[in-house]
Protein backbone atom coordinates (compact mmCIF):
# COMPACT_ATOMS: atom_id res chain seq x y z
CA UNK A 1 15.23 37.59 -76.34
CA UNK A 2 13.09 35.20 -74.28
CA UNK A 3 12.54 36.59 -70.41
CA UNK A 4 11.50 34.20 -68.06
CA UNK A 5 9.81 34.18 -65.24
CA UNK A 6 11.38 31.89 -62.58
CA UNK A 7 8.95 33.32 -59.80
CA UNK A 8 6.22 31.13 -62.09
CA UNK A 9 5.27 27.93 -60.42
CA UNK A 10 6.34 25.15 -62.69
CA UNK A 11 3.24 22.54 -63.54
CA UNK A 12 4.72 20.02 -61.41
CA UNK A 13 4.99 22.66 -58.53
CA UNK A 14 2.17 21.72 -55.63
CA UNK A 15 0.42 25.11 -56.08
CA UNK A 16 0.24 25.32 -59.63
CA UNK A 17 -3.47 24.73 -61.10
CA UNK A 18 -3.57 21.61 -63.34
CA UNK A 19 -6.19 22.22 -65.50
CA UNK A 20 -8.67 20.60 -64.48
CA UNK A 21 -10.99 21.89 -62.24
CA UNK A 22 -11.86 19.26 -60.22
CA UNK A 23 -8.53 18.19 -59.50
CA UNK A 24 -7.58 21.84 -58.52
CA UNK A 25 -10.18 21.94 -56.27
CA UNK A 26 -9.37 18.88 -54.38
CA UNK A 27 -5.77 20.23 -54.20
CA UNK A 28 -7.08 23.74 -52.61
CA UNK A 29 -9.53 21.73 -50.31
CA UNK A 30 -6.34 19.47 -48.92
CA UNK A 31 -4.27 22.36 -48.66
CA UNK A 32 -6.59 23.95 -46.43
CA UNK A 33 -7.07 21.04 -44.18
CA UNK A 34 -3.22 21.49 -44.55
CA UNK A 35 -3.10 24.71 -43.18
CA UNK A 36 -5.80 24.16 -40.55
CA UNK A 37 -3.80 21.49 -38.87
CA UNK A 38 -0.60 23.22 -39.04
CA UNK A 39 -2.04 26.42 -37.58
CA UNK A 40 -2.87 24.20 -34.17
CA UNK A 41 0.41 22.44 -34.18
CA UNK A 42 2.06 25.27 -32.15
CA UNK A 43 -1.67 25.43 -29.46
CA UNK A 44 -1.46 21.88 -28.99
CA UNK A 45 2.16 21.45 -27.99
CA UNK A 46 1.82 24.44 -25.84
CA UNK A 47 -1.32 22.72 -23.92
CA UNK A 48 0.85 19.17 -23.93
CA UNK A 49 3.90 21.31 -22.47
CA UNK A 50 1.35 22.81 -20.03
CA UNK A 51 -0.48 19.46 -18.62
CA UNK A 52 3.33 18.51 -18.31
CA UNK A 53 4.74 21.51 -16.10
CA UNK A 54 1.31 20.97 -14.24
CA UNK A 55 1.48 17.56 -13.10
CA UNK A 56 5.02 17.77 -12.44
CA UNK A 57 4.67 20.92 -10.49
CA UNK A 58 1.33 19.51 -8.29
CA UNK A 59 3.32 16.47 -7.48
CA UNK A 60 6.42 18.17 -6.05
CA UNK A 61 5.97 21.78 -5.11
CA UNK A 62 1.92 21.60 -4.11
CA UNK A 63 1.95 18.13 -2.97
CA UNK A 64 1.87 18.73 1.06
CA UNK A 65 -0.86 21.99 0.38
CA UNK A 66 -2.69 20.23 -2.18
CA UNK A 67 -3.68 24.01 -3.24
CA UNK A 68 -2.29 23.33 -7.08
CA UNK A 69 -3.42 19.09 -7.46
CA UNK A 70 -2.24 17.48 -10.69
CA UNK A 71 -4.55 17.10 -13.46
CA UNK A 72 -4.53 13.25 -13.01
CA UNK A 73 -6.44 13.79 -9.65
CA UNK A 74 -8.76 16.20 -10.65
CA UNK A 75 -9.67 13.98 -13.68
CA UNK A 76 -9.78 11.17 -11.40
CA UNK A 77 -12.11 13.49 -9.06
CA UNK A 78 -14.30 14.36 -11.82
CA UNK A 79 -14.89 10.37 -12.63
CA UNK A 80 -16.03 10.27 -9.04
CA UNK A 81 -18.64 12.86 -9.14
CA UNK A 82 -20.13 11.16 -12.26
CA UNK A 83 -21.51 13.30 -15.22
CA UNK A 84 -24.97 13.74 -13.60
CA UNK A 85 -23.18 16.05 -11.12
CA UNK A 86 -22.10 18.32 -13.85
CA UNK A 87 -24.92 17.97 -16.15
CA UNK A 88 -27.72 19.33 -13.81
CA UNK A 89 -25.33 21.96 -13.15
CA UNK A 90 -23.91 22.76 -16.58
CA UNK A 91 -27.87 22.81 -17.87
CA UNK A 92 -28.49 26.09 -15.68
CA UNK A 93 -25.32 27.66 -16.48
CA UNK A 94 -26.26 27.32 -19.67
CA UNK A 95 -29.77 28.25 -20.27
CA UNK A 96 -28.57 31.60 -18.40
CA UNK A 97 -25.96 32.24 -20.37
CA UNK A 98 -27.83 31.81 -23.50
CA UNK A 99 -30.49 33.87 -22.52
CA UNK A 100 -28.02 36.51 -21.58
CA UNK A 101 -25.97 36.64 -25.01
CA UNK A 102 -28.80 36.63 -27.01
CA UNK A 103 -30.37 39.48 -25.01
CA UNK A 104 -27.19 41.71 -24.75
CA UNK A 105 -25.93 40.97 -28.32
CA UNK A 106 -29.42 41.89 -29.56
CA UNK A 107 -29.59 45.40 -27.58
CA UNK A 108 -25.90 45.98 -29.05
CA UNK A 109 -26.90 45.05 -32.91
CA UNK A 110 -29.98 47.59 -32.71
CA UNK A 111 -27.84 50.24 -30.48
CA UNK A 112 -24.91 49.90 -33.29
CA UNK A 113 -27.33 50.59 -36.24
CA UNK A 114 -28.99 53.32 -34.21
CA UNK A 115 -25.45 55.16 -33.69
CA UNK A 116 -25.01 54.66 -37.78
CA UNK A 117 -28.86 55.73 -38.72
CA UNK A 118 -28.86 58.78 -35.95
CA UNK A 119 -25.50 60.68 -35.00
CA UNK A 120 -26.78 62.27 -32.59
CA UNK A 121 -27.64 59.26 -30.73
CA UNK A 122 -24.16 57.63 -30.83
CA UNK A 123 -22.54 60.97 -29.29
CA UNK A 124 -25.06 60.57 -26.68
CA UNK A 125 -25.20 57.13 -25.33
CA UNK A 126 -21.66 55.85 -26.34
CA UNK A 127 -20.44 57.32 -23.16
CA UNK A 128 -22.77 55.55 -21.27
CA UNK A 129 -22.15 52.61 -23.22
CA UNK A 130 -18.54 52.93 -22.33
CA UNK A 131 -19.70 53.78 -18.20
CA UNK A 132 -21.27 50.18 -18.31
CA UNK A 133 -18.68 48.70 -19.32
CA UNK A 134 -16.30 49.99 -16.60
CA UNK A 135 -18.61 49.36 -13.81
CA UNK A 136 -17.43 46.34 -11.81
CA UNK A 137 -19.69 43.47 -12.54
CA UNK A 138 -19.87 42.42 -8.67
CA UNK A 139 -20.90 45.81 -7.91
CA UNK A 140 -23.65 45.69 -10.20
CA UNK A 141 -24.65 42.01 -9.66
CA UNK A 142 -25.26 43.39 -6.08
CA UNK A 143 -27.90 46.31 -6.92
CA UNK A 144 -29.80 43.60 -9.41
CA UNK A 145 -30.41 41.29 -7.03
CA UNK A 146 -31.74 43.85 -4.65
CA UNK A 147 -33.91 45.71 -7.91
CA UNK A 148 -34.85 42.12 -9.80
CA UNK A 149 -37.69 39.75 -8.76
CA UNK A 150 -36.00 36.49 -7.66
CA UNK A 151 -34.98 33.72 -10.00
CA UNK A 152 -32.59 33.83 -12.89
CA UNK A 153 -33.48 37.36 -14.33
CA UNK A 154 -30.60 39.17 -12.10
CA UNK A 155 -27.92 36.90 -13.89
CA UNK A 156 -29.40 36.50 -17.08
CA UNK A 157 -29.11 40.70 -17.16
CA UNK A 158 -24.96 40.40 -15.50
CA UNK A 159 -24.62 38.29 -18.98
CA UNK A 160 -26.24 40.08 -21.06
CA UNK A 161 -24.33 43.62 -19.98
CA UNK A 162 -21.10 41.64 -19.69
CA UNK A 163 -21.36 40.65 -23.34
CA UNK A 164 -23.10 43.95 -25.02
CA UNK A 165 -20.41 46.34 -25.08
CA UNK A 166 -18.08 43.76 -27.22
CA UNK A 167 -20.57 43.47 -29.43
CA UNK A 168 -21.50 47.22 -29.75
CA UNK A 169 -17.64 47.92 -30.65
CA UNK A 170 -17.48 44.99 -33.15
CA UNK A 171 -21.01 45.57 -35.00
CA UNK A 172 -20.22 49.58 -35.28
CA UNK A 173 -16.76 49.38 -36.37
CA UNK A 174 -17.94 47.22 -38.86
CA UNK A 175 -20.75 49.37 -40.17
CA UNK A 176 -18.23 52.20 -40.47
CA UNK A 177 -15.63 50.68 -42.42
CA UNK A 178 -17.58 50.33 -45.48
CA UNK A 179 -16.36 51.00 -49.09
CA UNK A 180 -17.16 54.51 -49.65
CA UNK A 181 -17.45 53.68 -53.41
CA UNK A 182 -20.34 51.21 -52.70
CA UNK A 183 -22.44 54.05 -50.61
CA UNK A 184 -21.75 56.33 -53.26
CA UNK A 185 -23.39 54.15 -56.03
CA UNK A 186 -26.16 53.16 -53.53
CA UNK A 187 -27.05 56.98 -53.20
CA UNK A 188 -26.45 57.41 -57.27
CA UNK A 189 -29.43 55.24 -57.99
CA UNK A 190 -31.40 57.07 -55.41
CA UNK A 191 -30.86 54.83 -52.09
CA UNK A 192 -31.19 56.63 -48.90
CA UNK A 193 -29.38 55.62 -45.75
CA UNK A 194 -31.61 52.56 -45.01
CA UNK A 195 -30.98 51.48 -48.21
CA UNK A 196 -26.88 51.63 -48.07
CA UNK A 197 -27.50 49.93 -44.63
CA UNK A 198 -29.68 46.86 -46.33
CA UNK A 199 -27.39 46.87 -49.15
CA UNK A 200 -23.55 47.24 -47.99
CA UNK A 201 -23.14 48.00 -44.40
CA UNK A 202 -24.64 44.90 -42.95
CA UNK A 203 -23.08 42.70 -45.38
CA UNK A 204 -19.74 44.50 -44.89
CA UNK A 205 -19.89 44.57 -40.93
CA UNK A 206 -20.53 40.82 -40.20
CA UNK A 207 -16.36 39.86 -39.93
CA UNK A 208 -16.21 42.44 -37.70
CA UNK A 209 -19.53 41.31 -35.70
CA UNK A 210 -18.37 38.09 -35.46
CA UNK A 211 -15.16 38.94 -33.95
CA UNK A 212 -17.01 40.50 -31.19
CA UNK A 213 -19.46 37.70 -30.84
CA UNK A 214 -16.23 35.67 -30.30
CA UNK A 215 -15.81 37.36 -27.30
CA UNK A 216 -19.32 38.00 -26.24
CA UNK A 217 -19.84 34.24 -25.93
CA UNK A 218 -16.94 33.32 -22.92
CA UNK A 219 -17.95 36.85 -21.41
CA UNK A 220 -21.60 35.73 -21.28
CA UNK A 221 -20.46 32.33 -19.70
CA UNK A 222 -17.96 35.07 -16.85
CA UNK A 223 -21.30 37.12 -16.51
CA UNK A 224 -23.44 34.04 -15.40
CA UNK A 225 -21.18 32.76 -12.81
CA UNK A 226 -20.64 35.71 -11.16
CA UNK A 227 -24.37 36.14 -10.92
CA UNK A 228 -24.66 32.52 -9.25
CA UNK A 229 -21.57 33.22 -7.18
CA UNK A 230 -23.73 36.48 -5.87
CA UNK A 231 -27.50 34.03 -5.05
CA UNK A 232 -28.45 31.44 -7.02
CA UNK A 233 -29.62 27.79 -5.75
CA UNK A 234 -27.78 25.21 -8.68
CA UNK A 235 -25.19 26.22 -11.46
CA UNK A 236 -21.59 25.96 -11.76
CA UNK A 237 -20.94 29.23 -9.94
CA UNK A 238 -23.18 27.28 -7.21
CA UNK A 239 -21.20 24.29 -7.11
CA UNK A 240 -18.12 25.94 -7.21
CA UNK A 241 -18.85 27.99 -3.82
CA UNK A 242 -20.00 24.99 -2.09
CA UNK A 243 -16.82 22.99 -3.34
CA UNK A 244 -14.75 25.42 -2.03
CA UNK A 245 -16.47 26.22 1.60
CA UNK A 246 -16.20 22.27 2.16
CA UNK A 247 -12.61 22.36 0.93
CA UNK A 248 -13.05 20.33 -1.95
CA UNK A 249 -9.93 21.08 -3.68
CA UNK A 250 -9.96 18.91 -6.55
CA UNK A 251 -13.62 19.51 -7.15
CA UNK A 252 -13.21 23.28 -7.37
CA UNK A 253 -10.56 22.52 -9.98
CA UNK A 254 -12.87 20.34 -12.10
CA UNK A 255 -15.56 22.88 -11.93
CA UNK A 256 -13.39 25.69 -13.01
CA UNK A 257 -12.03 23.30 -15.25
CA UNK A 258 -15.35 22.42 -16.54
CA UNK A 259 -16.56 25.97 -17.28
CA UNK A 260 -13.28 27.05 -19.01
CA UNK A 261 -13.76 24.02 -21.46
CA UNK A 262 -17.54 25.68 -22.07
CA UNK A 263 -16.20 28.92 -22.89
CA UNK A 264 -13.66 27.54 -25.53
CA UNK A 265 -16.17 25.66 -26.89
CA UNK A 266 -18.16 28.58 -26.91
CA UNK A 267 -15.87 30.75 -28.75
CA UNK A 268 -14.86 27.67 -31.20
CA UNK A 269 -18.89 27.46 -32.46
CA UNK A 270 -18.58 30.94 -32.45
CA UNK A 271 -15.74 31.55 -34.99
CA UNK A 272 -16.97 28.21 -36.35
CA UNK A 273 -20.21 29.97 -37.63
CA UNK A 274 -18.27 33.20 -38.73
CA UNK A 275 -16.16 30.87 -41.11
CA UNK A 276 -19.28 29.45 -42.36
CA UNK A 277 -21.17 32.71 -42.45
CA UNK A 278 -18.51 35.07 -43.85
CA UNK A 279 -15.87 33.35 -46.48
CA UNK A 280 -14.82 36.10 -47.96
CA UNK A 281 -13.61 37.36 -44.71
CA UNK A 282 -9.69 37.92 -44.69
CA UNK A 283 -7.93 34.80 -42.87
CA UNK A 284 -6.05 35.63 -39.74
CA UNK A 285 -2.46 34.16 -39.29
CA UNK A 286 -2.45 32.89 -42.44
């Protein structure tokens, strides 16, 4: 007797390959476009139910303080300033926050591979990895200035610690959670631990790098204002003070505004490259 399968998609079935492979691979290309857009269905309506509440909320309840203004005025604000305002200032901000998560993610790649390559080193200086990390940034923004020559080295340094221990988590978690079986074969054929390093771990870390790079990149961006928020002469952090002592309301809103939007877009390149980087990387919320 014939058994059959109904859990089998039938040929006229929307996942079912055709055949042909360059129709199937138009029909996996469109499905993930598919997916993509669906997946941001649910973010967008929450920020369109958000900009709602907002406006409604900073033209009833706020409207006398003018603490909360609707995001018509601050957009209407920001058109005022003009885009040279915020360019001069988003250029520093940016150049120092750069500098900083290149620096700090750097120093966590090569601590991470020391902790793998020498024990005894990770049982060391992961506890004071862990101590910089709880230190308060202000508190240390304060010392830096007072230790650093003048000029953007203090804050480049506030973003590079703010981003490093992220980093160091992500890059070592991902150099332990390697397939034994694929170290084992490395040291079969005579590879030492460089050699399983260069040959698996690396390869095998990098979802788990990028993940923390994801956050590195907006904690960077936190690092930097703080540092201008502590002594700086131009930035966002700057502007932002200055807004704020001359009771600028709507212009401290389209500053912080302004440097939120940097840090998504931050994090978007971010996971952008990871996608590109590392396909075979298991989808999240799929």
């Amino acid at each position: 007797m014939t058994t059959i399968d109904l859990r089998a998609p039938s040929p006229s079935s929307p996942g079912a390959p055709t055949g042909d492979p360059v129709a199937d691979e138009q029909r996996s290309w469109f499905g993930e476009v598919f997916r993509f857009r669906k997946a941001w269905i649910p973010s967008l309506v929450g920020i369109a139910v958000l900009l709602v509440v907002w406006q409604v909320v900073g033209l009833t309840i706020f409207s006398k303080s003018r603490t909360v203004p609707p995001p018509t005025h601050i957009l209407s604000t920001m058109k005022e300033d003009g885009w040279e305002f915020y360019w001069a200032n988003i250029q520093v901000t940016l150049k120092v926050a750069a500098k900083g998560w290149f620096y700090g993610n750097v120093a966590a790649i090569v601590t991470a591979i020391a902790f793998i390559q020498v024990p005894f080193v990770e049982r060391i200086l992961m506890q004071v990895a862990v101590a910089s990390y709880c230190l308060p940034t202000v508190a240390i923004g304060g010392v830096l200035i007072l230790a650093l020559p003048t000029g953007d080295q203090p804050k480049i340094v506030l973003a590079a610690l703010s981003c490093f221990f992220t980093t160091l988590v992500g890059m070592h978690v991902g150099l332990k959670s390697v397939d034994r079986s694929s170290l084992d074969l490395v040291r079969a054929y005579g590879g030492g631990t460089w050699t399983q390093l260069m040959k698996v771990r690396l390869r095998s870390c990098l979802p788990s790098l990028f993940a923390g790079l994801r956050i590195a990149a907006p904690a960077a961006m936190l690092g930097t204002i703080i540092g201008e928020w502590l002594g700086s002469e131009n930035g966002l952090g700057v502007a932002m003070v200055n807004s704020q002592q001359a009771l600028l309301i709507e212009r401290t809103w389209g500053i912080a505004l302004t440097i939120t939007l940097l840090s998504a877009a931050a994090y978007g390149v971010t996971a952008l490259v990871a996608k590109l980087l590392t396909p075979w990387a298991p989808k999240v919320g799929r």
